[in-house]
C-alpha atoms as a PDB file:
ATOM      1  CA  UNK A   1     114.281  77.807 125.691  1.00  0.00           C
ATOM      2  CA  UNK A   2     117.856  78.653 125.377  1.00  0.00           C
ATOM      3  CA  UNK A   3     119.674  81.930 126.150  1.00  0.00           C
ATOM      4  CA  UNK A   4     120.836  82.622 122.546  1.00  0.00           C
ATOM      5  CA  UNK A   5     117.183  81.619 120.703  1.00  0.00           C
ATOM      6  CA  UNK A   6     115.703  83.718 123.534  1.00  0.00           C
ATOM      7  CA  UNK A   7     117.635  86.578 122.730  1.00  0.00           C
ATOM      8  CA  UNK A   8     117.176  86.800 119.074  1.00  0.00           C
ATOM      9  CA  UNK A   9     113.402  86.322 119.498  1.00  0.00           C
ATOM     10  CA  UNK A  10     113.514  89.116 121.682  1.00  0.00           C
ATOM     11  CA  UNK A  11     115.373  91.174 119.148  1.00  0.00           C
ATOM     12  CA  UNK A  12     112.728  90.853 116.575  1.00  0.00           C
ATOM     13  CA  UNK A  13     110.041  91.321 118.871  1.00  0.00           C
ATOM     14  CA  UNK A  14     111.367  94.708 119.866  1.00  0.00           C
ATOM     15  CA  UNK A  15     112.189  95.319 116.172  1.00  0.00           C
ATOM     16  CA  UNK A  16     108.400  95.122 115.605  1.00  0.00           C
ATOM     17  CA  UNK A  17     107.168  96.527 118.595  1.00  0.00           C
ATOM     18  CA  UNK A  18     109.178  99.533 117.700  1.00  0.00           C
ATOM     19  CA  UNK A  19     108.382  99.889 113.937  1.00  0.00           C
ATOM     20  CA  UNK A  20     104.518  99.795 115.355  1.00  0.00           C
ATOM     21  CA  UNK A  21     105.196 102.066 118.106  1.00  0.00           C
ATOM     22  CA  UNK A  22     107.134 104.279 115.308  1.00  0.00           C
ATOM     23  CA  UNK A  23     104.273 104.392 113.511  1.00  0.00           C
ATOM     24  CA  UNK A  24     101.573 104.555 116.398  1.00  0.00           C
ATOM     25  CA  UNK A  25     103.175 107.750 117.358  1.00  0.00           C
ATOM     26  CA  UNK A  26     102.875 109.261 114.584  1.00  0.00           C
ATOM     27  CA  UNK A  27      99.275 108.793 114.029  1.00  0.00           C
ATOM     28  CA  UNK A  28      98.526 109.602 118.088  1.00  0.00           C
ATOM     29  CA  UNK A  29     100.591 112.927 117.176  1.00  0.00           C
ATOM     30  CA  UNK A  30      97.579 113.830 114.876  1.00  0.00           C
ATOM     31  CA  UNK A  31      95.378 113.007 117.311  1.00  0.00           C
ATOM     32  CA  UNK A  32      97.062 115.605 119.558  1.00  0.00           C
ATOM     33  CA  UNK A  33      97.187 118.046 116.847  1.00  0.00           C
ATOM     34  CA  UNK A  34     100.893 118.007 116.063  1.00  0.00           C
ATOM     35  CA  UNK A  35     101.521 118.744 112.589  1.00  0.00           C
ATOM     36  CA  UNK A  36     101.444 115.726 110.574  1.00  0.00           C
ATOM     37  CA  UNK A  37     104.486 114.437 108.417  1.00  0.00           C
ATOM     38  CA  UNK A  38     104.376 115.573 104.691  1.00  0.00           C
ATOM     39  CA  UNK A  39     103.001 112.673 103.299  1.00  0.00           C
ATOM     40  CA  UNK A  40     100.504 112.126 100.580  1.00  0.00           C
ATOM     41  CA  UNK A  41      96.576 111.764 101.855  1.00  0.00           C
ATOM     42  CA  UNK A  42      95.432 108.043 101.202  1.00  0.00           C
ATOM     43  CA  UNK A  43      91.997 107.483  99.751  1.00  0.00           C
ATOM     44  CA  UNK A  44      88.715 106.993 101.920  1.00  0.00           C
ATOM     45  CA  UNK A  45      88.573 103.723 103.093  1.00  0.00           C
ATOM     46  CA  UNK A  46      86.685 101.901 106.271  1.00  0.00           C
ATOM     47  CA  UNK A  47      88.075 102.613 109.977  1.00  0.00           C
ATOM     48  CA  UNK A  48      90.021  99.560 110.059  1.00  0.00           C
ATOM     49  CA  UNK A  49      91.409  99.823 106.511  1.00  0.00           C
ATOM     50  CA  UNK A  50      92.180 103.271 107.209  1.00  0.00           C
ATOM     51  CA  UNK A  51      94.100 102.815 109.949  1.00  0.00           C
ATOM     52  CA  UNK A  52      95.978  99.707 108.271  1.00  0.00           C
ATOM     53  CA  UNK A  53      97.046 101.843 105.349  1.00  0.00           C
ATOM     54  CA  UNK A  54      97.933 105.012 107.534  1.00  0.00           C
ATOM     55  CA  UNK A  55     100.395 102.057 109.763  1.00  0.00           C
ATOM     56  CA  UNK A  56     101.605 100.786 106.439  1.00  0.00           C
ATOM     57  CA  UNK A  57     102.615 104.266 105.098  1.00  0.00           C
ATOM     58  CA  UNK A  58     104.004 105.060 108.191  1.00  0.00           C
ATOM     59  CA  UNK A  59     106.019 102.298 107.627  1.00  0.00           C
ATOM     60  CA  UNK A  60     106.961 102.907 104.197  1.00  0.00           C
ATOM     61  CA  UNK A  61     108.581 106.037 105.171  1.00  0.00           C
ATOM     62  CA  UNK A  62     111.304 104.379 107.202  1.00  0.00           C
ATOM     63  CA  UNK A  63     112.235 102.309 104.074  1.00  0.00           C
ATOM     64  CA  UNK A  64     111.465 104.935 101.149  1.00  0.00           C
ATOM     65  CA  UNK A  65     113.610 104.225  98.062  1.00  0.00           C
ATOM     66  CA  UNK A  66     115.722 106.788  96.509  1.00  0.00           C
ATOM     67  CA  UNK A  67     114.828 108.692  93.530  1.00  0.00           C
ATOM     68  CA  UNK A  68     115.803 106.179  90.737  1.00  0.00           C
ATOM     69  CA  UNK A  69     113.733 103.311  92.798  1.00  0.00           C
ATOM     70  CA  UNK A  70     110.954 105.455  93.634  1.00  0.00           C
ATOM     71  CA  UNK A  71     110.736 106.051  89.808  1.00  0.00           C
ATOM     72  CA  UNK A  72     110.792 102.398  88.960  1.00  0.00           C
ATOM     73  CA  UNK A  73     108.514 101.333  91.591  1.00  0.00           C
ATOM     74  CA  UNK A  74     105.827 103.782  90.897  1.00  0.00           C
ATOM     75  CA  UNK A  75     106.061 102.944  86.959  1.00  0.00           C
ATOM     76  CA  UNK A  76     105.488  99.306  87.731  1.00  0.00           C
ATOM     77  CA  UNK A  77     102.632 100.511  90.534  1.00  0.00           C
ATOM     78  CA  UNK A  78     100.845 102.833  87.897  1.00  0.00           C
ATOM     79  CA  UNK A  79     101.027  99.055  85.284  1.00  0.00           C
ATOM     80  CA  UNK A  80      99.137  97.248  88.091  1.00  0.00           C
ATOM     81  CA  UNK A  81      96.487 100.307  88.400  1.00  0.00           C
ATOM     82  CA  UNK A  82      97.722 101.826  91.345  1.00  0.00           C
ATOM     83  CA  UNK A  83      98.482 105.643  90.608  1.00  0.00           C
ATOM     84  CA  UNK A  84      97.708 107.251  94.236  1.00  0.00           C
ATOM     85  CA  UNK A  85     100.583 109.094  95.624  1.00  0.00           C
ATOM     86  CA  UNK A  86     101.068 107.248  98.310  1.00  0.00           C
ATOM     87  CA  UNK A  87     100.853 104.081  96.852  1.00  0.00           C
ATOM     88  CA  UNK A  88     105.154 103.672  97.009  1.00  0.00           C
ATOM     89  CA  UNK A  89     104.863 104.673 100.695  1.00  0.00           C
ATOM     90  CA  UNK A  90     102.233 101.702 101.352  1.00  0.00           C
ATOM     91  CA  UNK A  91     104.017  99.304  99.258  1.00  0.00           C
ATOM     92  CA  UNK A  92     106.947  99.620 100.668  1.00  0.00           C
ATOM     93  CA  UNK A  93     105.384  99.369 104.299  1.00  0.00           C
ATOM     94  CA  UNK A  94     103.771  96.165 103.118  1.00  0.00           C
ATOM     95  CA  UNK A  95     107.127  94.857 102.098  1.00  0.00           C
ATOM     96  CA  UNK A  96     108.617  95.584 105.913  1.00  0.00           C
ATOM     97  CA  UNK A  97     105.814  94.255 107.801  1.00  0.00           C
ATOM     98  CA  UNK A  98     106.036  91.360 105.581  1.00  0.00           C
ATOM     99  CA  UNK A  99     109.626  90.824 106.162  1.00  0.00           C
ATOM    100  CA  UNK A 100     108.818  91.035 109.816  1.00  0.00           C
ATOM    101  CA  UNK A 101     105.765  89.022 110.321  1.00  0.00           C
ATOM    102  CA  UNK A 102     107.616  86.138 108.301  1.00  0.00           C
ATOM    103  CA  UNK A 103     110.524  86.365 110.126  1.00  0.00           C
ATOM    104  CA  UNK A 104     109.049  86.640 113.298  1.00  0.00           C
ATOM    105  CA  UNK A 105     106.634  83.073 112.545  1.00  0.00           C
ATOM    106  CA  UNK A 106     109.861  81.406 110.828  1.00  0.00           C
ATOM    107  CA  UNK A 107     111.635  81.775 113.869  1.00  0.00           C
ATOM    108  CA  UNK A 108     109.068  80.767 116.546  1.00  0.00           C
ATOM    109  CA  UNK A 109     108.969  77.926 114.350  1.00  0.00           C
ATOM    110  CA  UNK A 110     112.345  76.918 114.389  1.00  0.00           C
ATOM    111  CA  UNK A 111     112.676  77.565 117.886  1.00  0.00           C
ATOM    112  CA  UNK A 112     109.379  75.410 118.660  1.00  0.00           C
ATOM    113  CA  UNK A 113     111.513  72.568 116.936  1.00  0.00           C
ATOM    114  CA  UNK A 114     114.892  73.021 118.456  1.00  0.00           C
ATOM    115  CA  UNK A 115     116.615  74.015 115.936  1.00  0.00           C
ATOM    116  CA  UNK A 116     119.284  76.227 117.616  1.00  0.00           C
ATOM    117  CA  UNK A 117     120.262  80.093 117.369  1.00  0.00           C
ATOM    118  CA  UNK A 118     121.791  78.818 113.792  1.00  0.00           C
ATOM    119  CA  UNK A 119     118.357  77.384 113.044  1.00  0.00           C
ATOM    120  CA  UNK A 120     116.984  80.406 113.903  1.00  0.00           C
ATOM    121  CA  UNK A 121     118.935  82.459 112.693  1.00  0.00           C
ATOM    122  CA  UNK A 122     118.655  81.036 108.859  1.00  0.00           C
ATOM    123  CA  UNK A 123     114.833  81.020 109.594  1.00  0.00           C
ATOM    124  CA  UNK A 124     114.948  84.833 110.196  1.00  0.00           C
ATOM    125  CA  UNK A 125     117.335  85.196 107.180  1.00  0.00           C
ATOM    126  CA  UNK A 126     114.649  83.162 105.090  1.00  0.00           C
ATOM    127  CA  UNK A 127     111.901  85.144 106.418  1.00  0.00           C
ATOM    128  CA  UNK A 128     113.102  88.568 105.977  1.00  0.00           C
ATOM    129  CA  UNK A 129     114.502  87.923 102.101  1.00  0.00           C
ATOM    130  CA  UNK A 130     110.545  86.243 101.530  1.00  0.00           C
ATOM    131  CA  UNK A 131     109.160  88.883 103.205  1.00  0.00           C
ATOM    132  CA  UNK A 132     110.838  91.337 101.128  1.00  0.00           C
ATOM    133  CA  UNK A 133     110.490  89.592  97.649  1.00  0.00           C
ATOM    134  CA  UNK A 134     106.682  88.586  98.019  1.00  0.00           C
ATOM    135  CA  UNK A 135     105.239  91.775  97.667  1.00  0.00           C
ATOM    136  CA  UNK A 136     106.872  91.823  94.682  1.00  0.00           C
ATOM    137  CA  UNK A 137     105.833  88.898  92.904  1.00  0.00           C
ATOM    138  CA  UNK A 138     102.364  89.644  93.617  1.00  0.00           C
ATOM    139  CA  UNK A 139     103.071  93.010  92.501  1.00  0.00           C
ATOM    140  CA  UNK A 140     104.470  91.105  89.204  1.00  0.00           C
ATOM    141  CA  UNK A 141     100.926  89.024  88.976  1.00  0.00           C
ATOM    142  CA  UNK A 142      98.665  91.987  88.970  1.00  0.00           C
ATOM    143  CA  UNK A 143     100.627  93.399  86.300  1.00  0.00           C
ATOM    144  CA  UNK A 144     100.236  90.550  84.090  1.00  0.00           C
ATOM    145  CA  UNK A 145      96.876  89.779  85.028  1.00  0.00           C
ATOM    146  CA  UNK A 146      95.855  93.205  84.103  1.00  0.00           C
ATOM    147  CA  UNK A 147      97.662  93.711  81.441  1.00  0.00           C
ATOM    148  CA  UNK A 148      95.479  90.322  80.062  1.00  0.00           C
ATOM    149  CA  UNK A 149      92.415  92.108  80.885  1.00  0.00           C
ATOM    150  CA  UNK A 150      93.046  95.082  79.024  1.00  0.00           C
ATOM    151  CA  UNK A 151      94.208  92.663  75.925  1.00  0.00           C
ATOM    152  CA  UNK A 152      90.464  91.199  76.643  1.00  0.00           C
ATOM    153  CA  UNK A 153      88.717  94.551  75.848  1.00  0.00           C
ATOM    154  CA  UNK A 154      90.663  96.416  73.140  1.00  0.00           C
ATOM    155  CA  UNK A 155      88.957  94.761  69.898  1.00  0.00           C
ATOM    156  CA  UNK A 156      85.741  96.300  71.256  1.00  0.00           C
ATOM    157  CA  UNK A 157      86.767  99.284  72.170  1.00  0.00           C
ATOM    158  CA  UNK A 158      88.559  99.650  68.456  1.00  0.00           C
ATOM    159  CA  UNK A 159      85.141  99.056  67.293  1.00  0.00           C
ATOM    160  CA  UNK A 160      83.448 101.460  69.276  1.00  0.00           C
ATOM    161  CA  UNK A 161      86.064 104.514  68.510  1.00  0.00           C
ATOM    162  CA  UNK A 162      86.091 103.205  64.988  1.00  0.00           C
ATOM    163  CA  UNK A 163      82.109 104.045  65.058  1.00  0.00           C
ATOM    164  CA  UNK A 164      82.891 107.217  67.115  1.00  0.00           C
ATOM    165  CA  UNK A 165      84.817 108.490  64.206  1.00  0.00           C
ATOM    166  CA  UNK A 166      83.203 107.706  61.292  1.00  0.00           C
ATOM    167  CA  UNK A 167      79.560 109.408  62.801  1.00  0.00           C
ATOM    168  CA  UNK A 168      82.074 112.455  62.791  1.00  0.00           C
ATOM    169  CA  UNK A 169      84.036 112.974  66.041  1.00  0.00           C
ATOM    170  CA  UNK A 170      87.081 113.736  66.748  1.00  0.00           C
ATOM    171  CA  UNK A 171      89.769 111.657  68.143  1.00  0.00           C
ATOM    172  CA  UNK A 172      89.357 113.132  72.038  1.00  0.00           C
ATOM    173  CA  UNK A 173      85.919 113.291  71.822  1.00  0.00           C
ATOM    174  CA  UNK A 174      85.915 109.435  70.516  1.00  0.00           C
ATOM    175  CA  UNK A 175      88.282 108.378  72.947  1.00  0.00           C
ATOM    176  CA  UNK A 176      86.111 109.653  75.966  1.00  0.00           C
ATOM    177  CA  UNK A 177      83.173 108.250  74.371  1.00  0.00           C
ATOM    178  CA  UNK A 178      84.729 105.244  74.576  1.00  0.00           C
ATOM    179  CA  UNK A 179      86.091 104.704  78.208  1.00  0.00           C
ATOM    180  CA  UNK A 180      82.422 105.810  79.051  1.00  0.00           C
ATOM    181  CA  UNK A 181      80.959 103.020  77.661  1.00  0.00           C
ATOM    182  CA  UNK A 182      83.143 100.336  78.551  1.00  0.00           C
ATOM    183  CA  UNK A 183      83.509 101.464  82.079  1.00  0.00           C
ATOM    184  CA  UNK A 184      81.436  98.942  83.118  1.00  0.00           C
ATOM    185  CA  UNK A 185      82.516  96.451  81.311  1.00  0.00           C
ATOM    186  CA  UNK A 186      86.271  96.442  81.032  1.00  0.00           C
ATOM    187  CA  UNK A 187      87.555  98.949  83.833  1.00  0.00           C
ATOM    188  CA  UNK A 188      90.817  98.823  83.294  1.00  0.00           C
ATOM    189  CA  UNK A 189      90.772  99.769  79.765  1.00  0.00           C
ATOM    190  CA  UNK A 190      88.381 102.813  80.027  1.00  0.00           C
ATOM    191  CA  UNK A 191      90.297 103.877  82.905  1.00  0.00           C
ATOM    192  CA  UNK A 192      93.544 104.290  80.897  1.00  0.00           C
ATOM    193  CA  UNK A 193      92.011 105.803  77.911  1.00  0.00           C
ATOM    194  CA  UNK A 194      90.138 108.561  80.878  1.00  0.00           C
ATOM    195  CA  UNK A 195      93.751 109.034  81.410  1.00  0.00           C
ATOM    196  CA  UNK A 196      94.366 110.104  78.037  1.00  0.00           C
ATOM    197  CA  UNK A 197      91.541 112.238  77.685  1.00  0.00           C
ATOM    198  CA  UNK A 198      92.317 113.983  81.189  1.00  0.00           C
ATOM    199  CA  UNK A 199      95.952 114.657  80.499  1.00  0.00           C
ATOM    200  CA  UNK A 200      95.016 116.259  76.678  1.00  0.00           C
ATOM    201  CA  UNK A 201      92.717 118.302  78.685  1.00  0.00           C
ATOM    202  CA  UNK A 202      95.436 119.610  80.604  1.00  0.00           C
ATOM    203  CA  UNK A 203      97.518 120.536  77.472  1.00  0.00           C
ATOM    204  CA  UNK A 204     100.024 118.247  77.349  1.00  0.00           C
ATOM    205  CA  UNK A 205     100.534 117.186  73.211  1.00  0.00           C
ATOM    206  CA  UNK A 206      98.658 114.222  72.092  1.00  0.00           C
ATOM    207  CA  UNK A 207     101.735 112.494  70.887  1.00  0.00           C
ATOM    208  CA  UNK A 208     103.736 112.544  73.899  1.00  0.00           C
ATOM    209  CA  UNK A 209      99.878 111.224  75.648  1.00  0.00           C
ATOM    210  CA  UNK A 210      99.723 108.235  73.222  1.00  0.00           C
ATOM    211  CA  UNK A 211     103.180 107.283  73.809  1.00  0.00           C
ATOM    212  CA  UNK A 212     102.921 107.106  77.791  1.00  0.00           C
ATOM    213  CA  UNK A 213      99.486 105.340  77.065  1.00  0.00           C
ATOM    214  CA  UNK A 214     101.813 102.404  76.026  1.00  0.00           C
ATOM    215  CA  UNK A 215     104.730 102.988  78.302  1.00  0.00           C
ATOM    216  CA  UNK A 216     102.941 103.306  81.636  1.00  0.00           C
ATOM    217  CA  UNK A 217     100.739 100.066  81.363  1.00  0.00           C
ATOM    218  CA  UNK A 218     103.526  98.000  79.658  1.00  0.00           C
ATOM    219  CA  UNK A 219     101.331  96.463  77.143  1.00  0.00           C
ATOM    220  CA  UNK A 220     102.557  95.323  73.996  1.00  0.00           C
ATOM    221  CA  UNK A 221      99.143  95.783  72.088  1.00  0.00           C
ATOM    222  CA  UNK A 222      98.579  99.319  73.334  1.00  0.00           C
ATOM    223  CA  UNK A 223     102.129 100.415  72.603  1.00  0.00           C
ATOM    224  CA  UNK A 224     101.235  99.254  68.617  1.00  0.00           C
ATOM    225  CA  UNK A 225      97.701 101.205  69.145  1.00  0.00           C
ATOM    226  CA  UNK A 226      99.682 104.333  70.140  1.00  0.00           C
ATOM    227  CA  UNK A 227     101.722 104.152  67.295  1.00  0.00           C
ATOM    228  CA  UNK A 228      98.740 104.077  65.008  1.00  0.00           C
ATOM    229  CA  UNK A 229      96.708 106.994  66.570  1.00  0.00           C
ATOM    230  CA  UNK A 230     100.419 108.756  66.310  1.00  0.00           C
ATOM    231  CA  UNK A 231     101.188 108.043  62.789  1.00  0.00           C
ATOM    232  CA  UNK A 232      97.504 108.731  62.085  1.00  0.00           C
ATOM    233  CA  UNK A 233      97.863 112.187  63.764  1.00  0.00           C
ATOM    234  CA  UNK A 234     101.041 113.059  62.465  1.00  0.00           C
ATOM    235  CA  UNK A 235     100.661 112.294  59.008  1.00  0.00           C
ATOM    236  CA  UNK A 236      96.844 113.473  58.614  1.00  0.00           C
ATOM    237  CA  UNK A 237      95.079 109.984  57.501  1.00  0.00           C
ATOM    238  CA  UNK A 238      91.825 108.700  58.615  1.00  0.00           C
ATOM    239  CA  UNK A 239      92.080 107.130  61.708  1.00  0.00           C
ATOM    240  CA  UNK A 240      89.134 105.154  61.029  1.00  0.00           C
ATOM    241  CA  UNK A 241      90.377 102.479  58.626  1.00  0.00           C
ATOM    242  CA  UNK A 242      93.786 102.140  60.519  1.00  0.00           C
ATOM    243  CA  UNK A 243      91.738 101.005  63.578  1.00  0.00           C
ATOM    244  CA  UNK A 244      89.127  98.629  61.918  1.00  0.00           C
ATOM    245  CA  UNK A 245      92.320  97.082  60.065  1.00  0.00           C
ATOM    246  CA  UNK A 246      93.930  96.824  63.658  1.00  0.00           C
ATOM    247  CA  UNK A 247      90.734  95.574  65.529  1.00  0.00           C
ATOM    248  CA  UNK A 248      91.005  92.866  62.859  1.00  0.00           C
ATOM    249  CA  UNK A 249      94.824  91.973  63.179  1.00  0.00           C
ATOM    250  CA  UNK A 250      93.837  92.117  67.059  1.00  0.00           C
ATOM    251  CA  UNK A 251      91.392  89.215  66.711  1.00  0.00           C
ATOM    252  CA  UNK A 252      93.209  86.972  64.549  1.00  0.00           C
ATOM    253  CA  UNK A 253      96.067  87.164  67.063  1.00  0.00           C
ATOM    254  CA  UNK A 254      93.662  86.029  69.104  1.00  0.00           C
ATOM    255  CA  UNK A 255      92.366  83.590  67.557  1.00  0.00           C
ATOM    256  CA  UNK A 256      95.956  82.186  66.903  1.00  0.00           C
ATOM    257  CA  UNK A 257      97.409  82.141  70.075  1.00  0.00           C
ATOM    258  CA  UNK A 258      94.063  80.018  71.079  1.00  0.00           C
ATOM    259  CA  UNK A 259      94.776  77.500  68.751  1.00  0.00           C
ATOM    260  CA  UNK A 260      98.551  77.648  69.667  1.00  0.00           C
ATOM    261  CA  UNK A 261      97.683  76.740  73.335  1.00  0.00           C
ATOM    262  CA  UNK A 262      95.207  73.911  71.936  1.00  0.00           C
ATOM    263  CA  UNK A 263      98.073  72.594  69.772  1.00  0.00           C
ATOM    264  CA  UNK A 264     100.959  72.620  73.316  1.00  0.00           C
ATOM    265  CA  UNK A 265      97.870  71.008  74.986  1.00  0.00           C
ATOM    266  CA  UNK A 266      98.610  67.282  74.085  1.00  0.00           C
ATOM    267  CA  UNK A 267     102.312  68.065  74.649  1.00  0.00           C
ATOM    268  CA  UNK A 268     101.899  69.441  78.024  1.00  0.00           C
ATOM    269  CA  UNK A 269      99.608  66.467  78.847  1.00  0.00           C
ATOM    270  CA  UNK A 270     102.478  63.699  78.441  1.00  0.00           C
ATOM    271  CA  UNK A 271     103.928  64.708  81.439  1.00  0.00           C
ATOM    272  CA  UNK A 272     100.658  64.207  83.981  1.00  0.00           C
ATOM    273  CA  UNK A 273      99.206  61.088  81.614  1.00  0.00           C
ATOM    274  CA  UNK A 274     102.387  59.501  82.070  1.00  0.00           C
ATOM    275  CA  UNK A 275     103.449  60.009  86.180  1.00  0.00           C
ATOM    276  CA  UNK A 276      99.962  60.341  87.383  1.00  0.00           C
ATOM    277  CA  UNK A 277      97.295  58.908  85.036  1.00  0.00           C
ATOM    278  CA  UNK A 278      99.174  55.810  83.688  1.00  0.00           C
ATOM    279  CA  UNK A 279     100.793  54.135  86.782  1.00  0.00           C
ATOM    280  CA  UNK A 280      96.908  54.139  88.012  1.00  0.00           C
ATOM    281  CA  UNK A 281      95.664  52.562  85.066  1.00  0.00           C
ATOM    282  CA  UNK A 282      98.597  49.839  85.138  1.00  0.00           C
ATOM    283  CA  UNK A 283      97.803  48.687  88.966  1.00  0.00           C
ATOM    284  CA  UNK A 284      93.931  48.773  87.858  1.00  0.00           C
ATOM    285  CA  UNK A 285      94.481  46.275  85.083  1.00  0.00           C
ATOM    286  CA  UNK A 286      97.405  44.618  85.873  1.00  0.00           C
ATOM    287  CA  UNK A 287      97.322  43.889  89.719  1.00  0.00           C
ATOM    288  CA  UNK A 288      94.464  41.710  89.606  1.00  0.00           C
ATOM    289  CA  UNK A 289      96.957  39.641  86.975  1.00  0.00           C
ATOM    290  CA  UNK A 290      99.728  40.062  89.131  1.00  0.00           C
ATOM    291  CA  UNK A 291      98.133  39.098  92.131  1.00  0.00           C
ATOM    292  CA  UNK A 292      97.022  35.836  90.563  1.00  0.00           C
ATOM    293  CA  UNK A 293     100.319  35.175  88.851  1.00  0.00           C
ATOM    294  CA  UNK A 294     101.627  35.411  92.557  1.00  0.00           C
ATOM    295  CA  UNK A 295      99.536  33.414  94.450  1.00  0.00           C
ATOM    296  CA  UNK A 296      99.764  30.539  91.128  1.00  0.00           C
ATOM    297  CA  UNK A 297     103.258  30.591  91.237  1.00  0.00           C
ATOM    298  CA  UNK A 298     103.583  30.576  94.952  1.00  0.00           C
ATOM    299  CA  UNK A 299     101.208  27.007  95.219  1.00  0.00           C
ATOM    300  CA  UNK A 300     103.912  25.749  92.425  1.00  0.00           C
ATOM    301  CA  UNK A 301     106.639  26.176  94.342  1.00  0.00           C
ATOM    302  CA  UNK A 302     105.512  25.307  97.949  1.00  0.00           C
ATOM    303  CA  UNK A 303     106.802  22.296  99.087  1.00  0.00           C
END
C-alpha cells in the first residue's frame, strides 16, 4: 500500500480508536467509582444494549449542539417519540460513529481498488458527510411514519372521547379514558394524549397543553383538534358535537385522499408500463415475426 493511503488510514483508525477509548474511559471510571459525568440516566435496556447506548452517549457529548440546535433536535426527537433526556446525547453519538464507520469502510474500499490518497481522500469526505446526514433522514422517516400512524387512530379516538363526554365526563377525565383504551391499539396516539393528561396534572393551563399537543408531534390533524378542544374551552360550547362533526370531516378526508391516490394510480403507471412492461411484450410478440422476416429475407438475398 502506499505511504500517503497508509497514513490517512491510520489517521482514521486512531480517530476511532480514540473516540472509543474516550468513551471506554469514561464508563471504566464508573467502574472505579469516579464520579460519573452529569449526564442524563438512559432507560433499562439488555447488557449489550446498555453498554451500546452508554458508548453512544459518551459519544454524543464530544459533539453536543449548542442551545438553539439542542432545541431543534430534541423538538424533532420528541415528533418521532423519543422524549428521554438523553436521547440528543445518543443521537448525536449515532451520527459520529456513523460518520466514522462509513468513512473508515469508504476508504478501505478505495484503497483496496487503488484509487490513490485523492481517492481516498474523497471516499472519507463522502463517508463522513453520509455518515452525518443518515441519521437524519431516518430521523425524518420515523417522523413521518408516525405521524401517519397517529392520522390512522384519531377518528376512533374522536369517537371514543365523543362517548366519554356525552355519558358526562369531563374533558381530562375523557381524554385519559381515552389513551387507556387505545393503548393497545394505537400507541402512539394514547401516548400523546397521556401527555396531555400528565402535564394538566401538573398545573400547567389546558390551553397552552392543547397547543404543544399539536406543536410537539408536528401533525397537521392534531394541530386542527387542538384548536377545537381550545375554542371549545374558551368559549364554553359542548365539546361533544365539535368532535363528532370533526371525526366526520376526519374520515371523509380520508376517504378522499384514497380515491386521490387511486385516481394518480394510472398516471404513475405510464412510466413502468411503458420502459419495463411494454418493451417485454414487443420482443414476445414481435421477435418470433422478426426472426422469420430475417431469416426470409436473408434466403432472398443469398446468392
Amino acid at each position: 500500500m502506499p505511504l500517503p493511503e497508509f497514513l490517512l488510514l491510520f489517521a482514521i483508525a486512531l480517530a476511532a480508536a480514540s473516540a472509543a477509548g474516550y468513551a471506554f474511559w469514561h464508563l471504566a471510571g464508573r467502574d472505579r467509582g469516579e464520579p460519573p459525568p452529569e449526564l442524563p440516566p438512559l432507560p433499562p435496556a439488555g447488557r449489550w444494549s446498555a453498554r451500546l447506548l452508554e458508548t453512544l452517549l459518551q459519544l454524543g457529548v464530544l459533539a453536543s449542539p449548542s442551545g438553539a440546535e439542542d432545541a431543534s433536535l430534541r423538538a424533532r426527537l420528541a415528533a418521532a417519540g423519543f422524549r428521554h433526556p438523553a436521547a440528543p446525547a445518543v443521537f448525536q453519538g449515532a451520527r459520529l460513529a456513523a460518520a466514522l464507520l462509513l468513512a473508515a469502510c469508504l476508504a478501505w474500499a478505495a484503497a483496496a481498488r487503488g484509487s490513490g490518497a485523492a481517492g481516498a481522500a474523497a471516499a472519507v469526505a463522502c463517508g463522513l458527510g453520509l455518515g452525518v446526514l443518515l441519521p437524519q433522514w431516518m430521523l425524518g422517516a420515523l417522523i413521518q411514519s408516525r405521524i401517519q400512524r397517529i392520522h390512522a387512530g384519531l377518528p376512533s379516538a374522536l369517537d371514543l372521547m365523543v362517548l366519554s363526554l356525552e355519558a358526562g365526563q369531563g374533558l381530562d377525565v375523557a381524554l385519559a379514558e381515552t389513551s387507556r383504551e387505545l393503548r393497545g391499539i394505537f400507541p402512539e396516539l394514547a401516548s400523546e394524549f397521556w401527555q396531555v393528561q400528565l402535564e394538566i396534572r401538573a398545573g400547567r393551563p389546558r390551553a397552552d397543553v392543547l397547543a404543544d399537543l399539536g406543536r410537539r408531534t408536528g401533525s397537521s390533524e392534531l394541530r386542527k383538534l387542538a384548536t377545537v378542544l381550545i375554542d371549545g374551552d374558551r368559549f364554553g360550547t359542548s365539546l361533544a358535537p365539535a368532535l363528532r362533526t370533526h371525526a366526520r370531516y376526519l374520515r371523509t378526508r380520508r376517504r378522499q385522499t384514497a380515491q386521490e391516490a387511486a385516481r394518480k394510480l394510472t398516471v404513475k403507471l405510464i412510466f413502468p408500463v411503458f420502459f419495463l412492461i411494454m418493451p417485454a411484450v414487443l420482443v414476445v410478440t414481435l421477435g418470433p415475426a422478426a426472426l422469420a422476416f430475417y431469416e426470409a429475407l436473408s434466403g432472398m438475398l443469398a446468392p
